[in-house]
C-alpha atoms as a PDB file:
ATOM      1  CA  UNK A   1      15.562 -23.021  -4.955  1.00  0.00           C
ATOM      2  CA  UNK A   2      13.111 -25.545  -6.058  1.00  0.00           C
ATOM      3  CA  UNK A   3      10.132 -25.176  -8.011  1.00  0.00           C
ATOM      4  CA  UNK A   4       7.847 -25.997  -4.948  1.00  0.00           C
ATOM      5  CA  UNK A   5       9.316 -23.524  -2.722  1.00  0.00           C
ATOM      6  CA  UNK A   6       9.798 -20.795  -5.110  1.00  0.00           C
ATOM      7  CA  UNK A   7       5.795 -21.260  -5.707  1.00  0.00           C
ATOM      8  CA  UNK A   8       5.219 -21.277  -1.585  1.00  0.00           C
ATOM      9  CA  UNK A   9       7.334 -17.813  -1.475  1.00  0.00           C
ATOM     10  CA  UNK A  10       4.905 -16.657  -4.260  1.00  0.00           C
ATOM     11  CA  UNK A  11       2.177 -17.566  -2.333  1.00  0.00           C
ATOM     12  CA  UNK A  12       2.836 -16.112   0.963  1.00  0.00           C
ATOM     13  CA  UNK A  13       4.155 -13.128  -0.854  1.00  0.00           C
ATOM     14  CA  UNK A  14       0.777 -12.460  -2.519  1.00  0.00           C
ATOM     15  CA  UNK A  15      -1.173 -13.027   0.174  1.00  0.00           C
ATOM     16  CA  UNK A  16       0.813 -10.403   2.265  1.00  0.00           C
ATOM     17  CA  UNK A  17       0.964  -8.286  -0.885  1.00  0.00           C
ATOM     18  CA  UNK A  18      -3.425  -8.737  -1.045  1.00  0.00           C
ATOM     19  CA  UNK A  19      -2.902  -7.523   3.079  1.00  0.00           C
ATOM     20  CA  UNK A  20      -1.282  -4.449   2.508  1.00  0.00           C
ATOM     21  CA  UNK A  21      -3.266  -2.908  -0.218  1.00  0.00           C
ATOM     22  CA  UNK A  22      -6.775  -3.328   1.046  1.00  0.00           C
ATOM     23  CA  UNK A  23      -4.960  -2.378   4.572  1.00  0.00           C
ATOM     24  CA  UNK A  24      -3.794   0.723   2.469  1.00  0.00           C
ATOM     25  CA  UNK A  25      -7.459   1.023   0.365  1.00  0.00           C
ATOM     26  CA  UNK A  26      -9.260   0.949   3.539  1.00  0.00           C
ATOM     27  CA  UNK A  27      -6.794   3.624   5.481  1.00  0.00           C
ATOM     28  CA  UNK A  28      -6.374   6.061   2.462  1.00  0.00           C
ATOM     29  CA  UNK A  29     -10.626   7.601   2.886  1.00  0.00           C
ATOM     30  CA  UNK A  30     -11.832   5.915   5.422  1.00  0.00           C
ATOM     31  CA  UNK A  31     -10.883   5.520   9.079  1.00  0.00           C
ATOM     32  CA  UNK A  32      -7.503   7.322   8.093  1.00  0.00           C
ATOM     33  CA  UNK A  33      -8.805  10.873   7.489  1.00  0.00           C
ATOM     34  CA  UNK A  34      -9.789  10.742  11.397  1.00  0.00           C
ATOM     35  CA  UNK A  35      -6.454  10.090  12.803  1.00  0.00           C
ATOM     36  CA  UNK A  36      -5.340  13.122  11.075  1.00  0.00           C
ATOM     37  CA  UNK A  37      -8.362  15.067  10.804  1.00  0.00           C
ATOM     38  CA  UNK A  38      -7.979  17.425  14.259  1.00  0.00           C
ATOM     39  CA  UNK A  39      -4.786  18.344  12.951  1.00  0.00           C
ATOM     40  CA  UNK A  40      -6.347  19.036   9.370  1.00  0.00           C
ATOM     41  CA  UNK A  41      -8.724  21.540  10.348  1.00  0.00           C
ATOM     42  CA  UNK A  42      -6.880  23.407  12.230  1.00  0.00           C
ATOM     43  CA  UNK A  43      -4.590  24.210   9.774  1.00  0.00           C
ATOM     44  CA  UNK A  44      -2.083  21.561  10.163  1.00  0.00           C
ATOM     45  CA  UNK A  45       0.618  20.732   7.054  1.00  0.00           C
ATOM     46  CA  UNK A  46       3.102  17.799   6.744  1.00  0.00           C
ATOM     47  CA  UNK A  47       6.125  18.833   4.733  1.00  0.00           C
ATOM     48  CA  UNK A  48       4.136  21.554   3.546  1.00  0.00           C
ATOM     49  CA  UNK A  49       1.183  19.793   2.394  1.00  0.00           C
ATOM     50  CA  UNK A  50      -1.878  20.240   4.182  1.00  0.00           C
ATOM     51  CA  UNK A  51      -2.711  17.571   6.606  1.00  0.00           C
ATOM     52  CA  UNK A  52      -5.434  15.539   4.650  1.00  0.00           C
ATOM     53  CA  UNK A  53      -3.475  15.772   0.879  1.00  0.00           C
ATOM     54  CA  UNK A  54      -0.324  14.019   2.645  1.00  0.00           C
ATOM     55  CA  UNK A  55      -2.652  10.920   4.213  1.00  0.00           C
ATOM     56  CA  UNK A  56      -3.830  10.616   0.850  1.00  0.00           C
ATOM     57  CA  UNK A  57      -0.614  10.799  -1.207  1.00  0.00           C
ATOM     58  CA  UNK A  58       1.212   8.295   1.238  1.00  0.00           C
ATOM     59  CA  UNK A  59      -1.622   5.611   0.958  1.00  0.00           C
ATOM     60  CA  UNK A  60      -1.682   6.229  -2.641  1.00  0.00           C
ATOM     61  CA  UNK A  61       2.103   5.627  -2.976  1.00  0.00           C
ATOM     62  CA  UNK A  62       2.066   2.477  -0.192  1.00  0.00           C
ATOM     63  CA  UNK A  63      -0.624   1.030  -3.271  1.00  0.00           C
ATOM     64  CA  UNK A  64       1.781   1.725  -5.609  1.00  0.00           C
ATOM     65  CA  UNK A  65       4.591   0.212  -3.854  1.00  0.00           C
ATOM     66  CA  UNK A  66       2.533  -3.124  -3.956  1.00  0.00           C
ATOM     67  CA  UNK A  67       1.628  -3.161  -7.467  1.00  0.00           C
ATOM     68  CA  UNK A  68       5.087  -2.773  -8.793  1.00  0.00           C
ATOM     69  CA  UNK A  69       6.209  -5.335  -6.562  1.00  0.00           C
ATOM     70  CA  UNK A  70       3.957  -7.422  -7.977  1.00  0.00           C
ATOM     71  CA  UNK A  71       4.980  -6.982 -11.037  1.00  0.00           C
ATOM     72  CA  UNK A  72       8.668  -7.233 -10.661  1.00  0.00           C
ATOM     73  CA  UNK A  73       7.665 -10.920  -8.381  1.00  0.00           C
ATOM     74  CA  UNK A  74       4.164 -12.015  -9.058  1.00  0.00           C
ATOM     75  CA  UNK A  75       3.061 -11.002 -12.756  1.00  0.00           C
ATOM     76  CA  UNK A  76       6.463 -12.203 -14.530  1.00  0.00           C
ATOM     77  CA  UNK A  77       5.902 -13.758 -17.899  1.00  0.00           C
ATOM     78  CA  UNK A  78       7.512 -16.964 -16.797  1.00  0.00           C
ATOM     79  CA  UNK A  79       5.413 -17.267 -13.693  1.00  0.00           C
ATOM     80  CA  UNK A  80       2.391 -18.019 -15.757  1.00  0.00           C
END
């Protein structure tokens, strides 16, 4: 793979990476909590979690999932 490409799969890979995260930032508190919030007060658990502590682990780990990815793709040493 050349140089140039390499750097173009970098670029749409960050950019997708940048999409996710504020997708996830955004779903984690805000707008999230009321697509599971019925549920939540009534009682409702996933996996045996309560309803609301779930939403917030899974965004949590879907922002996680992006940072180590870039830093296993993006953030290398020899990419700077």
């Amino acid at each position: 793979m050349t140089e140039n490409a390499s750097n173009r799969s970098k670029s749409k890979l960050k950019w997708f990476l940048i999409g996710v995260f504020l997708f996830a930032l955004i779903m984690g508190p805000g707008p999230g909590i009321y697509l599971v919030n019925g549920y939540a007060a009534e009682g409702g658990t996933i996996f045996g979690m309560p309803a609301l502590y779930f939403w917030a682990v899974l965004w949590f780990l879907v922002e996680a999932a992006v940072v180590l990815t870039a830093y296993c793709t993006i953030w290398k040493k020899d990419s700077l």
